[in-house]
N, C-alpha and C. Protein backbone atom coordinates (compact mmCIF):
# COMPACT_ATOMS: atom_id res chain seq x y z
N UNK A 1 -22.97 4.17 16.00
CA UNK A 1 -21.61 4.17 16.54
C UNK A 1 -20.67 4.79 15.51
N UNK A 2 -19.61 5.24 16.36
CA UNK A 2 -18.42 5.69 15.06
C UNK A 2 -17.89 4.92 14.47
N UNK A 3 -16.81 5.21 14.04
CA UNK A 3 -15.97 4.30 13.13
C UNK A 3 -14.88 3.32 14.15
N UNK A 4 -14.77 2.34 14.11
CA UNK A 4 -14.40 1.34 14.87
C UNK A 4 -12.93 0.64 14.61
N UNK A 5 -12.08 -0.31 15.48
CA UNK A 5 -11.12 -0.58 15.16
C UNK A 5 -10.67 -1.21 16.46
N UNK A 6 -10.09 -2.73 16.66
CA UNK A 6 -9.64 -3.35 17.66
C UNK A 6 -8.30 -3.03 17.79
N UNK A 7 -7.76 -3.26 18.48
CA UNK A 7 -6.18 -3.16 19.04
C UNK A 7 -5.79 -3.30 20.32
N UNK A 8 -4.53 -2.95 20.55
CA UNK A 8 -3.82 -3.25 21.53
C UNK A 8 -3.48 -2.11 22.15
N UNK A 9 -3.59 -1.59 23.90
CA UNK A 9 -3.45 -0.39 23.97
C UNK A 9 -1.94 -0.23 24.75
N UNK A 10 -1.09 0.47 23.93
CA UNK A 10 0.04 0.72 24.53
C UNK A 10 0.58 1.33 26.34
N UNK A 11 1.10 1.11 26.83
CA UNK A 11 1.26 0.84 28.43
C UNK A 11 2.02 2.59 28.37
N UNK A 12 1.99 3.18 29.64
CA UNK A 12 2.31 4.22 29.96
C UNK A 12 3.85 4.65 29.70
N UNK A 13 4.74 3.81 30.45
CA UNK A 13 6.35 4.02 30.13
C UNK A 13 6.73 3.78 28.56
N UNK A 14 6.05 2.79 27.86
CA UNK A 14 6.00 2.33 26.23
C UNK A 14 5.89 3.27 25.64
N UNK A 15 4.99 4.45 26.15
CA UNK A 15 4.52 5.35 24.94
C UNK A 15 4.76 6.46 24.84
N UNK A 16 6.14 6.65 26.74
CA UNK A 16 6.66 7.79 26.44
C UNK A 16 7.92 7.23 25.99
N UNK A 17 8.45 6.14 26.32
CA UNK A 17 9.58 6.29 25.30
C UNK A 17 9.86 6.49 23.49
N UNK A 18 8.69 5.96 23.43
CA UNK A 18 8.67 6.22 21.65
C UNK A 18 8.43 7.79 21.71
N UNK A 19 7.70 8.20 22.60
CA UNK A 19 6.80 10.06 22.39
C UNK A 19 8.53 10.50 22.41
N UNK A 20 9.35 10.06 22.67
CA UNK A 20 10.76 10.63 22.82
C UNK A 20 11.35 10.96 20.89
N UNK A 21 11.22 9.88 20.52
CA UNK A 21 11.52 9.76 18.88
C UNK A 21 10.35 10.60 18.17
N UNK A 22 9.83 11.63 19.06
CA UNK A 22 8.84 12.72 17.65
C UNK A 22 9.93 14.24 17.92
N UNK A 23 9.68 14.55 16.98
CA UNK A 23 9.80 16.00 16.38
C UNK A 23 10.89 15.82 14.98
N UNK A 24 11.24 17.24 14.46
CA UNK A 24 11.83 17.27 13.51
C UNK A 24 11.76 16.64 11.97
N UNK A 25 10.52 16.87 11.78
CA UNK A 25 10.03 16.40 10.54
C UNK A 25 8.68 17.39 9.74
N UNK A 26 9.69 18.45 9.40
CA UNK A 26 8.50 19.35 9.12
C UNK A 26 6.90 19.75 9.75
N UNK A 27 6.27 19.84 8.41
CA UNK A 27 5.23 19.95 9.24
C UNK A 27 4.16 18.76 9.33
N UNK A 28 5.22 17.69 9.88
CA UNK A 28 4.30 16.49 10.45
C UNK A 28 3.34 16.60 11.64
N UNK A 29 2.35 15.45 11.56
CA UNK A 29 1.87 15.87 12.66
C UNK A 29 1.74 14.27 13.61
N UNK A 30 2.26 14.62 14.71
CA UNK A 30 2.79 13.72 15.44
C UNK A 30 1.41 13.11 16.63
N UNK A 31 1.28 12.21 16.44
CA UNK A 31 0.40 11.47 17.24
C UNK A 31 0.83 11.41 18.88
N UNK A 32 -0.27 11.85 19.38
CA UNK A 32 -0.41 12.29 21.38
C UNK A 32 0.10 10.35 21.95
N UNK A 33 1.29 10.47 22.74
CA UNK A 33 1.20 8.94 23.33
C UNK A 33 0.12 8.31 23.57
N UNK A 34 -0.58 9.24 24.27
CA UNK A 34 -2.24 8.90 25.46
C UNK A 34 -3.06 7.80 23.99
N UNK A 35 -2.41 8.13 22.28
CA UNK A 35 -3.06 7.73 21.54
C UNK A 35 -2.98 6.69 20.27
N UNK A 36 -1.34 6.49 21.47
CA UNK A 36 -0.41 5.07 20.77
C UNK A 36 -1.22 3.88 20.94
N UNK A 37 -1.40 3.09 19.90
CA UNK A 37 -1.93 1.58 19.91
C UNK A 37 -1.57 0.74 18.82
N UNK A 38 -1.82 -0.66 18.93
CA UNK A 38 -1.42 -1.59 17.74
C UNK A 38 -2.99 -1.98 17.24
N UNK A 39 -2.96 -1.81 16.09
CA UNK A 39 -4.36 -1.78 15.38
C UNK A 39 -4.65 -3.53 15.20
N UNK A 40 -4.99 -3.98 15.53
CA UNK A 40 -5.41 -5.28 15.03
C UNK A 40 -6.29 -5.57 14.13
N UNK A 41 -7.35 -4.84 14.27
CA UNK A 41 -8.49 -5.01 12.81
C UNK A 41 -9.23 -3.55 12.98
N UNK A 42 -9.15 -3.29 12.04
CA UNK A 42 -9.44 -1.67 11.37
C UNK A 42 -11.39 -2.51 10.92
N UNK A 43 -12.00 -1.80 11.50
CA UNK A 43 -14.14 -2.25 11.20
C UNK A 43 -14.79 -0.44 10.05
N UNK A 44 -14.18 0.04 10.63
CA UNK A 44 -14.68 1.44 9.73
C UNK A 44 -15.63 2.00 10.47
N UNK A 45 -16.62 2.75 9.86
CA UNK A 45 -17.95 3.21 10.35
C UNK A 45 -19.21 2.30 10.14
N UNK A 46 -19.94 2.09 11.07
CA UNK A 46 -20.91 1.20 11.17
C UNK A 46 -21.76 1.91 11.93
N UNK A 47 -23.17 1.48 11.66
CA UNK A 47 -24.11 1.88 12.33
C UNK A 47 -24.10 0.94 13.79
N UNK A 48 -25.07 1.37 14.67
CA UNK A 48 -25.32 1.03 15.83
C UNK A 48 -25.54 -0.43 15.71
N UNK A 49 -26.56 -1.09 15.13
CA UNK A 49 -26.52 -2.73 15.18
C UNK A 49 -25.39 -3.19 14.76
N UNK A 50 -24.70 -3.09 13.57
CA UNK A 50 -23.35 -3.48 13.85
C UNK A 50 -22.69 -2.90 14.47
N UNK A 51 -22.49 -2.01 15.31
CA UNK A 51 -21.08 -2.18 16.18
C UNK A 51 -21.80 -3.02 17.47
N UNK A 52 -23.44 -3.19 18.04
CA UNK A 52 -23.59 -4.39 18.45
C UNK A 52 -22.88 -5.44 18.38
N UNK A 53 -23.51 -5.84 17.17
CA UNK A 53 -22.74 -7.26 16.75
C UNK A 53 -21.41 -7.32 17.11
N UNK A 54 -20.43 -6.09 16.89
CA UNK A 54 -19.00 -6.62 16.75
C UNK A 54 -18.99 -7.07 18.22
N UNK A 55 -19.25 -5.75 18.78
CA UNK A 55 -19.22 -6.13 20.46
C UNK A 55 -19.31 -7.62 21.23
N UNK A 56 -20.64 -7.80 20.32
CA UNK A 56 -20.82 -9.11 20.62
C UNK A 56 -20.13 -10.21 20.56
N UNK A 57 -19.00 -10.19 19.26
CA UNK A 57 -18.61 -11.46 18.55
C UNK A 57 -17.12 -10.97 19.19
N UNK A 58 -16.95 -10.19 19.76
CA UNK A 58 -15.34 -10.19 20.21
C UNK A 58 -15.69 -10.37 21.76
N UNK A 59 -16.76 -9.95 22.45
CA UNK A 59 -17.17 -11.09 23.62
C UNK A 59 -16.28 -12.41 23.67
N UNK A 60 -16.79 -13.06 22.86
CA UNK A 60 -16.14 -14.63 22.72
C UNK A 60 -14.58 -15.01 22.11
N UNK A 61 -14.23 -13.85 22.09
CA UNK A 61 -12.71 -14.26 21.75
C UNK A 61 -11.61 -14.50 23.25
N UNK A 62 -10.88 -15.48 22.76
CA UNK A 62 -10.00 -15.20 24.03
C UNK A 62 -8.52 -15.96 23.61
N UNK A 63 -7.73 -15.62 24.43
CA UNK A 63 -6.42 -15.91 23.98
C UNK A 63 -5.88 -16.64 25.08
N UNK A 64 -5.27 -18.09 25.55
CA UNK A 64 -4.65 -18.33 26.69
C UNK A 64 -3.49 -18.59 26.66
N UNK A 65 -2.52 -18.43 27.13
CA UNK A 65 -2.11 -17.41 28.16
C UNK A 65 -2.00 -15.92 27.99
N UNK A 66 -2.06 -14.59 28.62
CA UNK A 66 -1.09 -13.29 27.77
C UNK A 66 -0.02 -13.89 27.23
N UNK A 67 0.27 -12.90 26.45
CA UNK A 67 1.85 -13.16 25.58
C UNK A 67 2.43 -11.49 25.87
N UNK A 68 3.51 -11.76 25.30
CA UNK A 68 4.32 -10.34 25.61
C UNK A 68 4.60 -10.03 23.98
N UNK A 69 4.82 -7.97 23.63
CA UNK A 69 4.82 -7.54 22.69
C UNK A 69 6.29 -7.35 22.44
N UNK A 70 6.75 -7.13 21.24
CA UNK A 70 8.47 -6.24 21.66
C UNK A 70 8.04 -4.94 20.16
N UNK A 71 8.20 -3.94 20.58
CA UNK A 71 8.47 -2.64 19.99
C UNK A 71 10.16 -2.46 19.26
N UNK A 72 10.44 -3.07 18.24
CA UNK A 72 11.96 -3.18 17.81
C UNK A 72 12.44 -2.17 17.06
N UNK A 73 11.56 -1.29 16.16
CA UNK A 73 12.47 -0.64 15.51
C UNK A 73 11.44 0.81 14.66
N UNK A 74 12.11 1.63 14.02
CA UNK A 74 11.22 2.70 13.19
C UNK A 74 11.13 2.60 11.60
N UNK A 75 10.25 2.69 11.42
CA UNK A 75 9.43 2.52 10.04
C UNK A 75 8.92 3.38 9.17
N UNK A 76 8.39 3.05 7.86
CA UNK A 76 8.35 4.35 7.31
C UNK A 76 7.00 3.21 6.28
N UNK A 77 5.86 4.10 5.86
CA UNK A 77 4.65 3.50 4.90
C UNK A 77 4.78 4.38 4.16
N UNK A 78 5.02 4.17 2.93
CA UNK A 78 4.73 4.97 1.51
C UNK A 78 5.93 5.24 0.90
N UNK A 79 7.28 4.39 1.37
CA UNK A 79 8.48 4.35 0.70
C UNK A 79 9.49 5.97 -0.05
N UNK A 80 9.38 5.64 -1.61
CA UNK A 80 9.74 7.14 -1.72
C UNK A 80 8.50 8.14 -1.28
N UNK A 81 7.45 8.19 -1.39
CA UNK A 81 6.60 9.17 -0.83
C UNK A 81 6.06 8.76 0.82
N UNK A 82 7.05 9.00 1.23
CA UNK A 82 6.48 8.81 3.12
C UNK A 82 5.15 9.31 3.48
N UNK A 83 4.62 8.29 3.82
CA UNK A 83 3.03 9.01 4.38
C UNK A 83 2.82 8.52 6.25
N UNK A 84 3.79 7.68 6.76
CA UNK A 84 3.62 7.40 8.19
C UNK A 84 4.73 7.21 8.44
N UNK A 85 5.28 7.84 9.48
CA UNK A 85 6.36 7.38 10.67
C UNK A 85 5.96 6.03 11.71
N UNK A 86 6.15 4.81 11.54
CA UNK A 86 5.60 4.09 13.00
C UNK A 86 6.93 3.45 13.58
N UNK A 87 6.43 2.73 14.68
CA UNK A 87 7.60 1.54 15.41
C UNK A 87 6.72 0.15 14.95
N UNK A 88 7.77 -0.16 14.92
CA UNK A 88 7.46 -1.45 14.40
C UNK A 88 7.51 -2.30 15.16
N UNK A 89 6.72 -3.61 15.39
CA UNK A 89 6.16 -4.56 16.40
C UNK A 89 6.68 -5.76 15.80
N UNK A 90 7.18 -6.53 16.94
CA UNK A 90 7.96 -8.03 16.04
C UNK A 90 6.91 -8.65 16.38
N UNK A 91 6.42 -9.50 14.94
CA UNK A 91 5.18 -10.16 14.75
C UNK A 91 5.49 -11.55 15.60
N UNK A 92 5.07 -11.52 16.42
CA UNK A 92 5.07 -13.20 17.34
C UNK A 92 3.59 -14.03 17.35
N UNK A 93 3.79 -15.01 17.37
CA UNK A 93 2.90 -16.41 16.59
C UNK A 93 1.50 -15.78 17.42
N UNK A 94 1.49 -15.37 18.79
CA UNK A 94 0.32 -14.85 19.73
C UNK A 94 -0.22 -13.82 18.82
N UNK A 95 0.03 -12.80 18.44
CA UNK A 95 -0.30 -11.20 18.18
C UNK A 95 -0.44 -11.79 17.00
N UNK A 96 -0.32 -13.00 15.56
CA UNK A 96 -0.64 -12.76 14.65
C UNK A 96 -2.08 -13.76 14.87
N UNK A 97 -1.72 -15.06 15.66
CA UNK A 97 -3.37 -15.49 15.97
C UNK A 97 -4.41 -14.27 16.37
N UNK A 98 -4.00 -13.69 17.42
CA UNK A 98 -5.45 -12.87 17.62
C UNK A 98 -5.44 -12.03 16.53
N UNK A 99 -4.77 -11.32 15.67
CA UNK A 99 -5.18 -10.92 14.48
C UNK A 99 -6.51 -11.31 14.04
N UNK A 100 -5.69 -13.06 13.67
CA UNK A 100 -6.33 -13.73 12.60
C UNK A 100 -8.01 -13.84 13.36
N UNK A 101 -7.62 -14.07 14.21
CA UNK A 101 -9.33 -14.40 15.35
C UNK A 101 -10.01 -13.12 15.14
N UNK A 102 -9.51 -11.94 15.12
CA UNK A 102 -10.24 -11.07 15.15
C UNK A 102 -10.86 -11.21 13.34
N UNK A 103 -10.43 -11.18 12.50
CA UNK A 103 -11.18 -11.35 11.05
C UNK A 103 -11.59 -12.33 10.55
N UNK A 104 -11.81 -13.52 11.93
CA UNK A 104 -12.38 -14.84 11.33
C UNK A 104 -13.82 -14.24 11.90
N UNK A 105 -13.50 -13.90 13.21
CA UNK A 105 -14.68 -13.52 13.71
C UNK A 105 -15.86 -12.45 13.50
N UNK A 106 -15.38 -11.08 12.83
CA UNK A 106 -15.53 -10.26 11.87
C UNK A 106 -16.55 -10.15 10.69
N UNK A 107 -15.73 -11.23 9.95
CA UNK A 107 -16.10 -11.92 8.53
C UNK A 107 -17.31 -12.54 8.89
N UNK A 108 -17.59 -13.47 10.49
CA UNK A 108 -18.85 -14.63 10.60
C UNK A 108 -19.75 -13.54 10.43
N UNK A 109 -19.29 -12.33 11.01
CA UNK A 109 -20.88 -11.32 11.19
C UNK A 109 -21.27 -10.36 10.05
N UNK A 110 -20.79 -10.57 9.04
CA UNK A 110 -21.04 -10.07 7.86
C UNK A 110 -20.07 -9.09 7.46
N UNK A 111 -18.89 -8.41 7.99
CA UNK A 111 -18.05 -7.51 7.75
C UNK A 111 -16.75 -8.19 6.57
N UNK A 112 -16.67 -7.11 6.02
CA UNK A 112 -15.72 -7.96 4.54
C UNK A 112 -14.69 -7.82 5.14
N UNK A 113 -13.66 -8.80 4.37
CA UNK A 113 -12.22 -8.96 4.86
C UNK A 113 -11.44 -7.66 4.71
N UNK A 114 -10.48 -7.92 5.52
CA UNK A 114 -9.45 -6.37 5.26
C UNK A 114 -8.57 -6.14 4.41
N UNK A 115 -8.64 -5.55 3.57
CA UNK A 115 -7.56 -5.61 1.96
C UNK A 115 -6.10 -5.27 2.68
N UNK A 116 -6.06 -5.05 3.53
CA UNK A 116 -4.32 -4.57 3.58
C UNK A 116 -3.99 -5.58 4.70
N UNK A 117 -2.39 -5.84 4.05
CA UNK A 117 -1.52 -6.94 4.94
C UNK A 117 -1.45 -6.69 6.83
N UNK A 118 -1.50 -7.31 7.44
CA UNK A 118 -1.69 -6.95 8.77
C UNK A 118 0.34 -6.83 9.01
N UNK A 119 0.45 -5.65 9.53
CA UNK A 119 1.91 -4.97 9.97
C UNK A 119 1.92 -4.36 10.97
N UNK A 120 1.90 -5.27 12.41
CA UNK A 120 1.51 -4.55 13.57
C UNK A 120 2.51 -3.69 13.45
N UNK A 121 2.32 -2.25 13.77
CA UNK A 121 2.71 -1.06 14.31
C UNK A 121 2.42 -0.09 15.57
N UNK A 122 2.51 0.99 15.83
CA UNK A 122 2.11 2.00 16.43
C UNK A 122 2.79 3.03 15.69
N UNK A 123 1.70 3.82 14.91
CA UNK A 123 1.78 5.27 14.03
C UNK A 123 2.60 6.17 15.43
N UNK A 124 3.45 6.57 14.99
CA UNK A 124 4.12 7.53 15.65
C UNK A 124 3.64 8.98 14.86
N UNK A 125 3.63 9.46 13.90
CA UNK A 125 3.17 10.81 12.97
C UNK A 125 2.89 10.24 11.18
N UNK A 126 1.69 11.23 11.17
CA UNK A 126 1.39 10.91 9.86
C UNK A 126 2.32 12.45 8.93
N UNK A 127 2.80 12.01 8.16
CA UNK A 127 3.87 12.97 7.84
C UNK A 127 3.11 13.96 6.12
N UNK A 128 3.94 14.80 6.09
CA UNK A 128 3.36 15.84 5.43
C UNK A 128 4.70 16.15 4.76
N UNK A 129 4.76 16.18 3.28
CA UNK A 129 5.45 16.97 2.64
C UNK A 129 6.83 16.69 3.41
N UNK A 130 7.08 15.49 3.45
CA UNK A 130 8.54 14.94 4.03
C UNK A 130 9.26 13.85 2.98
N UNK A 131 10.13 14.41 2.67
CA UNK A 131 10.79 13.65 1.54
C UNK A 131 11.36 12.41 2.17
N UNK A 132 11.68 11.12 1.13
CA UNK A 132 12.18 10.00 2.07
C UNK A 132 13.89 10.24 2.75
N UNK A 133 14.43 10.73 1.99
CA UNK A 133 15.94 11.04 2.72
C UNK A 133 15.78 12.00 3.65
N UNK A 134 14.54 12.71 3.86
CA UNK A 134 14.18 13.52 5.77
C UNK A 134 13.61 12.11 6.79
N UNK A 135 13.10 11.52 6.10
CA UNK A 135 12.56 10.55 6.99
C UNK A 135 13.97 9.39 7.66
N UNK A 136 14.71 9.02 6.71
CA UNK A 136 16.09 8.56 6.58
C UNK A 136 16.89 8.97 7.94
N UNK A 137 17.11 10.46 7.45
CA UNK A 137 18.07 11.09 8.29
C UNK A 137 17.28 11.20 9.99
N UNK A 138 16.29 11.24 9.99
CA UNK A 138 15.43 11.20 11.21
C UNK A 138 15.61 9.82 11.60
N UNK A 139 15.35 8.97 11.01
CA UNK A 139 15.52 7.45 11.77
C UNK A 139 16.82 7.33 12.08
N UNK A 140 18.02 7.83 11.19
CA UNK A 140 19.79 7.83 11.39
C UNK A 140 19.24 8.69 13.13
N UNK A 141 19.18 9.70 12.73
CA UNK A 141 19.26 10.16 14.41
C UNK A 141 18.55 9.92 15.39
N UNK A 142 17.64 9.18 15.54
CA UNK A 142 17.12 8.55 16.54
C UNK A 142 17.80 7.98 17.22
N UNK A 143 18.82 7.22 16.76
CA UNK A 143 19.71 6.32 17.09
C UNK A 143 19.46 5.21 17.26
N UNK A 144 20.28 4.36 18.20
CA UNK A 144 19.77 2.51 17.76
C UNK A 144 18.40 2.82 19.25
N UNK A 145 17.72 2.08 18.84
CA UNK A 145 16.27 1.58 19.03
C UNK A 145 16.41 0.33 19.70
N UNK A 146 16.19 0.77 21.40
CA UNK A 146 16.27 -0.36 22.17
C UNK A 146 14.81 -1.33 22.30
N UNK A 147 14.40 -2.18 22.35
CA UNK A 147 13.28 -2.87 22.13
C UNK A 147 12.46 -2.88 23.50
N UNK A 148 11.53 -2.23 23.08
CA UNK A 148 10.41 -1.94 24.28
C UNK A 148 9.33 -3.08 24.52
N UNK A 149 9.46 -4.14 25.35
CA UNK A 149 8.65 -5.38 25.68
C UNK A 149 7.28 -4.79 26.38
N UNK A 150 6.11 -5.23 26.43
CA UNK A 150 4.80 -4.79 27.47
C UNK A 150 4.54 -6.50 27.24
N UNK A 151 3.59 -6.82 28.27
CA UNK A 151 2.57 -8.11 28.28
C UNK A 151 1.47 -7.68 27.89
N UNK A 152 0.71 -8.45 27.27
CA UNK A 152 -0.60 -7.50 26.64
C UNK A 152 -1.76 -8.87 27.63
N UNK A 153 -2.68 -8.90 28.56
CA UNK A 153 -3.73 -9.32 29.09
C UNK A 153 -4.48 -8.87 28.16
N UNK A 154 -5.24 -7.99 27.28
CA UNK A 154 -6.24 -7.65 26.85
C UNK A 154 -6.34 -7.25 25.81
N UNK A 155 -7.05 -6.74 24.68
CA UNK A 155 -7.67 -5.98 23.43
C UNK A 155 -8.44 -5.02 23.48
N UNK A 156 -8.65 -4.14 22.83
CA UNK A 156 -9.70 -3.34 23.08
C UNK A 156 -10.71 -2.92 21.78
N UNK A 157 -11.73 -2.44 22.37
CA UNK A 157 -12.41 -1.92 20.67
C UNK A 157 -12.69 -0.47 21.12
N UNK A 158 -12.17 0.04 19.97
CA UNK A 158 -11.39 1.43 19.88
C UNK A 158 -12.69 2.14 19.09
N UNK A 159 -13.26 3.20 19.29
CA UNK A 159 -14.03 4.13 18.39
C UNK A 159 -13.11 5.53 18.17
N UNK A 160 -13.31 5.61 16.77
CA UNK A 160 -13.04 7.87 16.95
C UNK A 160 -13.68 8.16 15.95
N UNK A 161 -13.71 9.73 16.34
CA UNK A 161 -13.89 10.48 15.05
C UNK A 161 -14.11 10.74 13.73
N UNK A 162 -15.10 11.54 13.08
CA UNK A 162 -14.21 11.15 11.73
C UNK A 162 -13.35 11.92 11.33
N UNK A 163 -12.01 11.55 11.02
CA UNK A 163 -11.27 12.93 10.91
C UNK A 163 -10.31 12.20 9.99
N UNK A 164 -9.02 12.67 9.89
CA UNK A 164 -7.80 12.27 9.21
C UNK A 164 -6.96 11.25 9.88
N UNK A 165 -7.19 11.07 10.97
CA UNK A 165 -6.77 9.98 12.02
C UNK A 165 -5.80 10.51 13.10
N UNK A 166 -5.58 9.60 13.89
CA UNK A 166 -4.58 10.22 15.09
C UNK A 166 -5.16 10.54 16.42
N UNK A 167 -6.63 10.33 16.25
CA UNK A 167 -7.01 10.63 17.72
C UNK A 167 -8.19 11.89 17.18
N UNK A 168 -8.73 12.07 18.66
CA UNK A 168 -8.43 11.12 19.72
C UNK A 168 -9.18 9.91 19.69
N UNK A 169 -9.08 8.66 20.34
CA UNK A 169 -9.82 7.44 20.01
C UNK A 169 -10.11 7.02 21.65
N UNK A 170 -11.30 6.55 21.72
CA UNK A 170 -12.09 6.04 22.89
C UNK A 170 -12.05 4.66 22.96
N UNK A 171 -11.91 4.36 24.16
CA UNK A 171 -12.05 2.85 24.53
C UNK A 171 -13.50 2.35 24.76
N UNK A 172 -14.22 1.45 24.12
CA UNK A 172 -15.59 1.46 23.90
C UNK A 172 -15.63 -0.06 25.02
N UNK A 173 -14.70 -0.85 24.52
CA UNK A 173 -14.91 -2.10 25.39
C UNK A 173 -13.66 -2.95 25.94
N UNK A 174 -13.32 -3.25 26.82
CA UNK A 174 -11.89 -4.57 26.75
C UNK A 174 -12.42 -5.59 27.00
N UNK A 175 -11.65 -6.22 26.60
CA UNK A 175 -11.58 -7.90 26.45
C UNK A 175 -10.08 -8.03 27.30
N UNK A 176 -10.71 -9.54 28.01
CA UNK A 176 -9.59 -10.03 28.50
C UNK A 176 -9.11 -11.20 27.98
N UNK A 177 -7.79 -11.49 27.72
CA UNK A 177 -7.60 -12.73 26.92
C UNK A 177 -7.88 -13.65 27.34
N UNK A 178 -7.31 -13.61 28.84
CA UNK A 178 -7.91 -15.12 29.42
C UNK A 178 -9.16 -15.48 29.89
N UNK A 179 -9.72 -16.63 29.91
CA UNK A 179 -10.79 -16.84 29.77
C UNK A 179 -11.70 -16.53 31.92
C-alpha cells in the first residue's frame, strides 16, 4: 500500500468557499478543493500487511453521535519562513477524541506515536519563496473569514502518492462514526 493518513473529508460547498481564498502568492502551489481534508493521523508508507492492520483497527472505531466541524480562520506553518497556507479548524472536545482514538489505536498495532502536535487544519497551498509579510498581506485581504460549519458522520483512510504532497489522495476506506 501507499503512504497512508486518516482524516476528515471536506463537503462540496466547504471547499469551494475556501478554493475562493487561493491565488496571489507567488509561485505557490495551491491545493485542488476535490483535495481539501482534515488530517487526523498522518501512518506514512507501509507495506501491505500493515495497511491491513490499520484497516482493520479503525474498523472498530466509532464515535456517537456525529458532531459538527467549524472552519474559523487562515493560518500560516513556519512563522517567519512560511511553508503552508491552511484554515484553521476550531478544535472541539469530538474532533480531538477521535484524534486521540485514532493514535491509541495506531500505537496497539505497532505504529509509533506522531511527533507533531495535532492542529486540525485543511492545507490550502504549500507556499514557495513567500516571505511572511506576503503571507500577512494575503490573509489582510482575504478579508474577515466567515466560519464554515459541515457535520462530519464519518473518517476516512486516505492513501497517495509519493510526492511533495497535495494530492492527489484516494479514499481507500470510510468509517462511519456511528455504530
Amino acid at each position: 500500500m501507499p503512504r497512508l493518513f486518516t482524516g476528515l473529508e471536506i463537503p462540496h460547498d466547504v471547499g469551494f468557499a475556501l478554493s475562493l481564498k487561493r491565488g496571489g502568492l507567488g509561485k505557490s502551489r495551491w491545493i485542488d478543493a476535490s483535495n481539501y481534508h482534515i488530517t487526523l493521523r498522518y501512518i506514512g508508507d507501509v507495506d501491505n500487511q500493515t495497511g491491513n492492520a490499520v484497516a482493520n483497527c479503525l474498523d472498530g472505531l466509532r464515535v456517537d453521535p456525529p458532531f459538527s466541524v467549524t472552519i474559523n480562520q487562515l493560518g500560516v506553518f513556519g512563522g517567519n519562513r512560511p511553508r503552508v497556507l491552511y484554515a484553521g479548524v476550531e478544535p472541539c472536545p469530538q474532533l480531538l477524541a477521535l484524534h486521540e482514538m485514532h493514535e491509541r489505536a495506531l500505537q496497539k498495532i505497532g505504529l509509533k506515536p506522531e511527533g507533531r502536535k495535532f492542529t486540525p487544519h485543511v492545507t490550502l497551498a504549500r507556499l514557495n519563496g513567500v516571505s511572511a509579510e506576503e503571507v500577512a498581506n494575503h490573509i489582510g485581504r482575504a478579508g474577515v473569514f466567515y466560519p464554515l460549519t459541515f457535520t462530519v458522520n464519518q473518517f476516512v483512510l486516505y492513501s497517495a502518492k509519493d510526492s511533495v504532497g497535495g494530492g492527489p489522495y484516494l479514499v481507500e476506506e470510510r468509517y462511519p462514526l456511528a455504530a
